[in-house]
N, C-alpha and C. Protein backbone atom coordinates (compact mmCIF):
# COMPACT_ATOMS: atom_id res chain seq x y z
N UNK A 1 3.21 4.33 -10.07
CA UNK A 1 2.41 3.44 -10.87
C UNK A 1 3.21 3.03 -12.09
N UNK A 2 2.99 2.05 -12.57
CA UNK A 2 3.49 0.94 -13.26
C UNK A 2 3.47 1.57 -14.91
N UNK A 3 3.86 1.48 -15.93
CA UNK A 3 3.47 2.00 -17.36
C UNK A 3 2.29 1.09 -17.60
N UNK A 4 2.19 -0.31 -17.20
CA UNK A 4 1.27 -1.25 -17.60
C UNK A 4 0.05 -0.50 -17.25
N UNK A 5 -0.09 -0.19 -16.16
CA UNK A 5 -1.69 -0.08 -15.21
C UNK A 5 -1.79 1.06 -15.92
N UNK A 6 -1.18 2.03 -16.54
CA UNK A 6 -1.16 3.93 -16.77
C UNK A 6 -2.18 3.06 -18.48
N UNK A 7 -1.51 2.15 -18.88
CA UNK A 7 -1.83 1.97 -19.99
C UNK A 7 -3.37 1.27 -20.18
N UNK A 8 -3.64 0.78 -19.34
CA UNK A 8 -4.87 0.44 -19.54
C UNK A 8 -5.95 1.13 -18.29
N UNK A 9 -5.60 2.07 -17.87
CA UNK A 9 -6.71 2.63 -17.42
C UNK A 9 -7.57 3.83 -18.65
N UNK A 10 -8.92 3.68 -18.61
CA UNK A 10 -9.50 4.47 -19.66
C UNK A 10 -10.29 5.90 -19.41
N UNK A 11 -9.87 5.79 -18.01
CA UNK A 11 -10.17 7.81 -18.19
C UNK A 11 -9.66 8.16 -16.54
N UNK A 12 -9.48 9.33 -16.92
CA UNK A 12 -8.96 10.52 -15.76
C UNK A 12 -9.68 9.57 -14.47
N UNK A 13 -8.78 9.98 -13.24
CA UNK A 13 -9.98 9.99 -12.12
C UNK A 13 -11.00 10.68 -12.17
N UNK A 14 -12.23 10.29 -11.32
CA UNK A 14 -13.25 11.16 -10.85
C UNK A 14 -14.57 11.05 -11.81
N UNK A 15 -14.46 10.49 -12.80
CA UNK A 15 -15.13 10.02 -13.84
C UNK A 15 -16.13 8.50 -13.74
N UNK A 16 -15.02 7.84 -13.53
CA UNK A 16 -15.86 6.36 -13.47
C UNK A 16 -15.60 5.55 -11.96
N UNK A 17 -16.74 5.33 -11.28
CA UNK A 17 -16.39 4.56 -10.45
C UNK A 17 -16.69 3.22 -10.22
N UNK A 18 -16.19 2.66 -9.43
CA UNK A 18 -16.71 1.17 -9.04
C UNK A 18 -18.51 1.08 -8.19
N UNK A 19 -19.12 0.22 -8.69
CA UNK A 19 -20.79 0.06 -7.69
C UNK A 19 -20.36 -1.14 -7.45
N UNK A 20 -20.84 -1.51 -6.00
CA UNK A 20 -20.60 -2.88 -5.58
C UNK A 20 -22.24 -3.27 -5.22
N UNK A 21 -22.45 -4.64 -5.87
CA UNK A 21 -23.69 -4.82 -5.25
C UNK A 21 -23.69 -5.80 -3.73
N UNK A 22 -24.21 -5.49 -2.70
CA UNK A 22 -23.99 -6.12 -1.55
C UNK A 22 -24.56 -7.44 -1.36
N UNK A 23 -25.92 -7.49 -2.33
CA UNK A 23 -26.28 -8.81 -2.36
C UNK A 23 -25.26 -9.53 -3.10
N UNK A 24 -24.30 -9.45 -3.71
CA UNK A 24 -23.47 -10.89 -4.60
C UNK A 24 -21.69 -10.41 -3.45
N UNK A 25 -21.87 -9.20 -3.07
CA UNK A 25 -20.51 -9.62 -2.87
C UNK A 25 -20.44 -10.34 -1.45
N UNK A 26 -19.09 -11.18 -1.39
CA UNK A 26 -18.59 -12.41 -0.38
C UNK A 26 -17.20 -11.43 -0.20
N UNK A 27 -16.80 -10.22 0.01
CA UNK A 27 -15.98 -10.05 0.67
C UNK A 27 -14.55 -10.66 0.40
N UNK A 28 -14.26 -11.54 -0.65
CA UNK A 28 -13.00 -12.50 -1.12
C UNK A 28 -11.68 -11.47 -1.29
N UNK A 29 -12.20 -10.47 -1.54
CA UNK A 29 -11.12 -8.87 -1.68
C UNK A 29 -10.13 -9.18 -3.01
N UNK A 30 -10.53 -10.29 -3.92
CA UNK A 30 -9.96 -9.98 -5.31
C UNK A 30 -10.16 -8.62 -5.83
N UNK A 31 -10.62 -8.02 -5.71
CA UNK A 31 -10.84 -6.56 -6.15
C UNK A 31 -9.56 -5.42 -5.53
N UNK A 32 -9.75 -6.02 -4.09
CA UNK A 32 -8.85 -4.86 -3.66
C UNK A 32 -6.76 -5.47 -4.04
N UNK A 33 -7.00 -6.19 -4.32
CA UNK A 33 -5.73 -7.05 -4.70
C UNK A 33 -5.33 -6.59 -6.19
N UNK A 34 -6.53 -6.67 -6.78
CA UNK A 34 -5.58 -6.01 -8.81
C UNK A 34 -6.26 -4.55 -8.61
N UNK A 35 -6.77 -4.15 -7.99
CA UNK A 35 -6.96 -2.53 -7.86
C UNK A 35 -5.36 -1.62 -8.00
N UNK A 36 -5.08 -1.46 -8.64
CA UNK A 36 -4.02 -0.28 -9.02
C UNK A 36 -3.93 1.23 -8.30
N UNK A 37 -5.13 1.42 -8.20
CA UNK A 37 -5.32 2.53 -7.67
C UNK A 37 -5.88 2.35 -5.99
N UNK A 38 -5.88 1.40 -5.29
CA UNK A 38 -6.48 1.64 -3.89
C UNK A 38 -7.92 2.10 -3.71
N UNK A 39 -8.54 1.56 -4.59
CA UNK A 39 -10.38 1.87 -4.17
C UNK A 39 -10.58 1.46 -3.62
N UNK A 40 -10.06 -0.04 -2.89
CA UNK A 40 -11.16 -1.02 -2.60
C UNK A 40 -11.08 -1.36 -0.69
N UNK A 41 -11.75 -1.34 -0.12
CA UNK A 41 -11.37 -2.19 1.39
C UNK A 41 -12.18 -3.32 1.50
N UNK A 42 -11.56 -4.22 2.09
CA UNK A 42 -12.98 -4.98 2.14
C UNK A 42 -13.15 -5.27 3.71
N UNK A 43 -14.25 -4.93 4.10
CA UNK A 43 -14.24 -4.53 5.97
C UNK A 43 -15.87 -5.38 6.17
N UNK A 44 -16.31 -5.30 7.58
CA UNK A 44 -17.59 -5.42 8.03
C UNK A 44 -18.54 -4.50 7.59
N UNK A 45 -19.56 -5.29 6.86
CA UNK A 45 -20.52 -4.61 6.23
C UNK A 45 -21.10 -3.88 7.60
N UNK A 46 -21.20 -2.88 6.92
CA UNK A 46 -22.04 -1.42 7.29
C UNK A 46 -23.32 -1.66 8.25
N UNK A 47 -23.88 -1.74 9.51
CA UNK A 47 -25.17 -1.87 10.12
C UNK A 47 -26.20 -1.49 9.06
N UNK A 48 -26.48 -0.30 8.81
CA UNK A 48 -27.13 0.31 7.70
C UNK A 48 -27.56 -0.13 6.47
N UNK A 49 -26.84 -0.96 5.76
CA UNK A 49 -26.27 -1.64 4.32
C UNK A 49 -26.77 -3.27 4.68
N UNK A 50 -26.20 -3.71 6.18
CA UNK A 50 -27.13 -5.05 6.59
C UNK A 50 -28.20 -5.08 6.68
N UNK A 51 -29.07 -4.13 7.09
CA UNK A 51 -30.42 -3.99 7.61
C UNK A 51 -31.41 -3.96 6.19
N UNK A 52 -30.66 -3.19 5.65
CA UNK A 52 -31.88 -3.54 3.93
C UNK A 52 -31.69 -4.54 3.22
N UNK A 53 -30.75 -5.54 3.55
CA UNK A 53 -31.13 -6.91 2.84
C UNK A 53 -32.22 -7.73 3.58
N UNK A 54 -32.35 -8.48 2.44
CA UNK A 54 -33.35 -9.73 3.07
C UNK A 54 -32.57 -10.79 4.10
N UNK A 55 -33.48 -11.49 4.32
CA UNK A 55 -33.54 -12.66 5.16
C UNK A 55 -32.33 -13.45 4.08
N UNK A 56 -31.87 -14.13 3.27
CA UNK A 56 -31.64 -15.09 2.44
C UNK A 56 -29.91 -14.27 2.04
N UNK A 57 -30.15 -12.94 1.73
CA UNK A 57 -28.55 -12.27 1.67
C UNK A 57 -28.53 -11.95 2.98
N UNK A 58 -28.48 -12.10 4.19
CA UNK A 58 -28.01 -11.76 5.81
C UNK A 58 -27.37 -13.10 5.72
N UNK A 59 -28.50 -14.59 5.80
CA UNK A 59 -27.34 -15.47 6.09
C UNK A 59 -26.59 -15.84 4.99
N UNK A 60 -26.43 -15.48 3.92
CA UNK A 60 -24.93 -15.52 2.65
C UNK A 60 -24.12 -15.08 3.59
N UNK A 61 -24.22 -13.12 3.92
CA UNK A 61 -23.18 -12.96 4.60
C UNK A 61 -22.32 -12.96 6.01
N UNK A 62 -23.28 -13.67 6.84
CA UNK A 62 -22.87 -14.55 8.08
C UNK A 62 -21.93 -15.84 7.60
N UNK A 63 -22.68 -16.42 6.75
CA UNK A 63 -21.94 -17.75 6.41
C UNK A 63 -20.18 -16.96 5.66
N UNK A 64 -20.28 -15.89 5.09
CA UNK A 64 -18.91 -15.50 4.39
C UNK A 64 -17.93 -14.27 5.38
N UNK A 65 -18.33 -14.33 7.12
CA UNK A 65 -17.47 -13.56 7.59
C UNK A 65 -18.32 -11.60 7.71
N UNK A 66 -19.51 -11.72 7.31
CA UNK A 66 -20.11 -10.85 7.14
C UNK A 66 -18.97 -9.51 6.48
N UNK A 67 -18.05 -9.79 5.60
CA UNK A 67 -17.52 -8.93 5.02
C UNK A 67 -17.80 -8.77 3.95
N UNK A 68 -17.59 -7.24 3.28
CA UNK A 68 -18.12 -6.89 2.03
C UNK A 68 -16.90 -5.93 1.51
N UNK A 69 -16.64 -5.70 0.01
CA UNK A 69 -15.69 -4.49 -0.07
C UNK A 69 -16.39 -3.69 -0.12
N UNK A 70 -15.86 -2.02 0.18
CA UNK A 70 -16.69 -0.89 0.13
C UNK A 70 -15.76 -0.22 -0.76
N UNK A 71 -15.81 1.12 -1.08
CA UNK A 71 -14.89 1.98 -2.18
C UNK A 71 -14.65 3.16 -1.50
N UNK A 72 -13.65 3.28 -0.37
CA UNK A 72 -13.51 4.33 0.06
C UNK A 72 -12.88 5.51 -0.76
N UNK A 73 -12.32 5.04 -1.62
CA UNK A 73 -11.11 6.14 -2.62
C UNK A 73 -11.33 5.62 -4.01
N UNK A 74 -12.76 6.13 -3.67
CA UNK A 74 -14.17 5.55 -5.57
C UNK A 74 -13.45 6.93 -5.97
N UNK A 75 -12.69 8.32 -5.90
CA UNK A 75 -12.36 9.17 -6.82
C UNK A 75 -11.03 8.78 -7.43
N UNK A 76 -10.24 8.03 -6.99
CA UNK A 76 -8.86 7.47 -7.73
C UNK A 76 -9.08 6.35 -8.90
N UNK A 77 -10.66 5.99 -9.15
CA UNK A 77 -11.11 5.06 -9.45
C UNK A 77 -10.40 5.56 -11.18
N UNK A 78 -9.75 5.16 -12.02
CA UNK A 78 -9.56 5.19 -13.63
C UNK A 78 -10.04 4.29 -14.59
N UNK A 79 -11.07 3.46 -13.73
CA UNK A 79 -11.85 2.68 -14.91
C UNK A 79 -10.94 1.37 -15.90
N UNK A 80 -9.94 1.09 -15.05
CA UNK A 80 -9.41 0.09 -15.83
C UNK A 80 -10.10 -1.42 -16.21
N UNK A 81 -10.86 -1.54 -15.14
CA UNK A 81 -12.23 -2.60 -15.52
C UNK A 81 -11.04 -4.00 -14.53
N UNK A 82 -9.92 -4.05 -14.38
CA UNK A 82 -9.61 -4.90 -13.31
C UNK A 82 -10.69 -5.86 -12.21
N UNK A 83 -10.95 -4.61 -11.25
CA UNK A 83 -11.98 -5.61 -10.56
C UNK A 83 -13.38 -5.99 -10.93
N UNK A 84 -13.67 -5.87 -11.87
CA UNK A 84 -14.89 -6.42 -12.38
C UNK A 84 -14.38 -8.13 -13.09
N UNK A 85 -13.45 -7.61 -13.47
CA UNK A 85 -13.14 -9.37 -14.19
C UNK A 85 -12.48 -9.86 -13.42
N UNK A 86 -12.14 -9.66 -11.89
CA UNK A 86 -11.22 -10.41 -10.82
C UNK A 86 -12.39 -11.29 -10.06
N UNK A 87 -13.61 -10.09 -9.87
CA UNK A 87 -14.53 -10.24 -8.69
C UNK A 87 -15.46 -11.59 -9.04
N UNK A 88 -15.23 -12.87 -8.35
CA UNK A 88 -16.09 -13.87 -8.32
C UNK A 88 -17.59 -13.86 -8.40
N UNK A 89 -17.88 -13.16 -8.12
CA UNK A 89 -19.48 -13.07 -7.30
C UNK A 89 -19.91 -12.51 -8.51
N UNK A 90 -19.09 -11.29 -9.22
CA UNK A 90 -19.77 -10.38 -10.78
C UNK A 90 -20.95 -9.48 -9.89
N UNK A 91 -19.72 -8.94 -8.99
CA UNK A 91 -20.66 -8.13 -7.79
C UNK A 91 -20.29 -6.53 -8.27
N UNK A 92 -19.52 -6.29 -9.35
CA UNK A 92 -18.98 -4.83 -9.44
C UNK A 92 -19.11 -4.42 -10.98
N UNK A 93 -19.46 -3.33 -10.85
CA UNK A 93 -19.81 -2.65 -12.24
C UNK A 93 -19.22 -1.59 -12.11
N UNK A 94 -18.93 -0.81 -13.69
CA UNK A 94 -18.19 0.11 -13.75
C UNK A 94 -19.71 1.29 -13.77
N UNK A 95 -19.67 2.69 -13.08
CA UNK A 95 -20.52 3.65 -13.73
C UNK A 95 -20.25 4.90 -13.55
N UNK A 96 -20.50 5.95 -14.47
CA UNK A 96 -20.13 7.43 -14.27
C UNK A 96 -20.62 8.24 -13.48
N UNK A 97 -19.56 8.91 -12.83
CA UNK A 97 -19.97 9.49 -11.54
C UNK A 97 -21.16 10.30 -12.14
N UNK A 98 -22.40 10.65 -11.05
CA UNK A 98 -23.20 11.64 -11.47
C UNK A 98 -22.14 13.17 -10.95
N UNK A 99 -22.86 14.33 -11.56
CA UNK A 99 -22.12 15.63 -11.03
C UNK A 99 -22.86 16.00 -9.76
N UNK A 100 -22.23 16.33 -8.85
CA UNK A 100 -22.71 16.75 -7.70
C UNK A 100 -22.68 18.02 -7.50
């Protein structure tokens, strides 16, 4: 990793992760592109994750390839705030992990 990215990330892993909301995201994968750390995939939304939207977000994401990013490696996440100001849609928020 880069001194740049070391420098603006604002805390340890495991702390802050990425939430994606499924209704705004279009799958465009700006996120997984300035991600520094590899959180992001952007793949075929989830059966599961399709089924609880409405009627009105199903065909958004038919019309966009029915892809969505997901956060498989949300613990490498350092909170640099990158994909939130990349992501078109303003589909991603930063929030602290709960303790499990």
């Amino acid at each position: 990793m880069s001194n740049a990215s070391t420098s603006a990330c604002k805390q340890a892993p495991g702390v802050i992760a990425p939430v994606i909301n499924l209704k705004r995201c279009e799958g465009k994968g700006d996120c997984a592109v300035v991600c520094p750390e590899h959180v992001f995939d952007i793949r075929r939304i989830d059966t599961a994750d399709y089924q609880q939207l409405g009627a009105l977000h199903k065909f958004k994401l038919r019309v966009h390839g029915m892809k969505v990013a997901y956060t498989p490696n949300t613990d490498a996440c350092r909170a640099c705030g990158l994909c939130v100001t990349a992501c078109p849609e303003r589909a991603i928020t930063l929030a602290r992990i709960e303790a499990r």
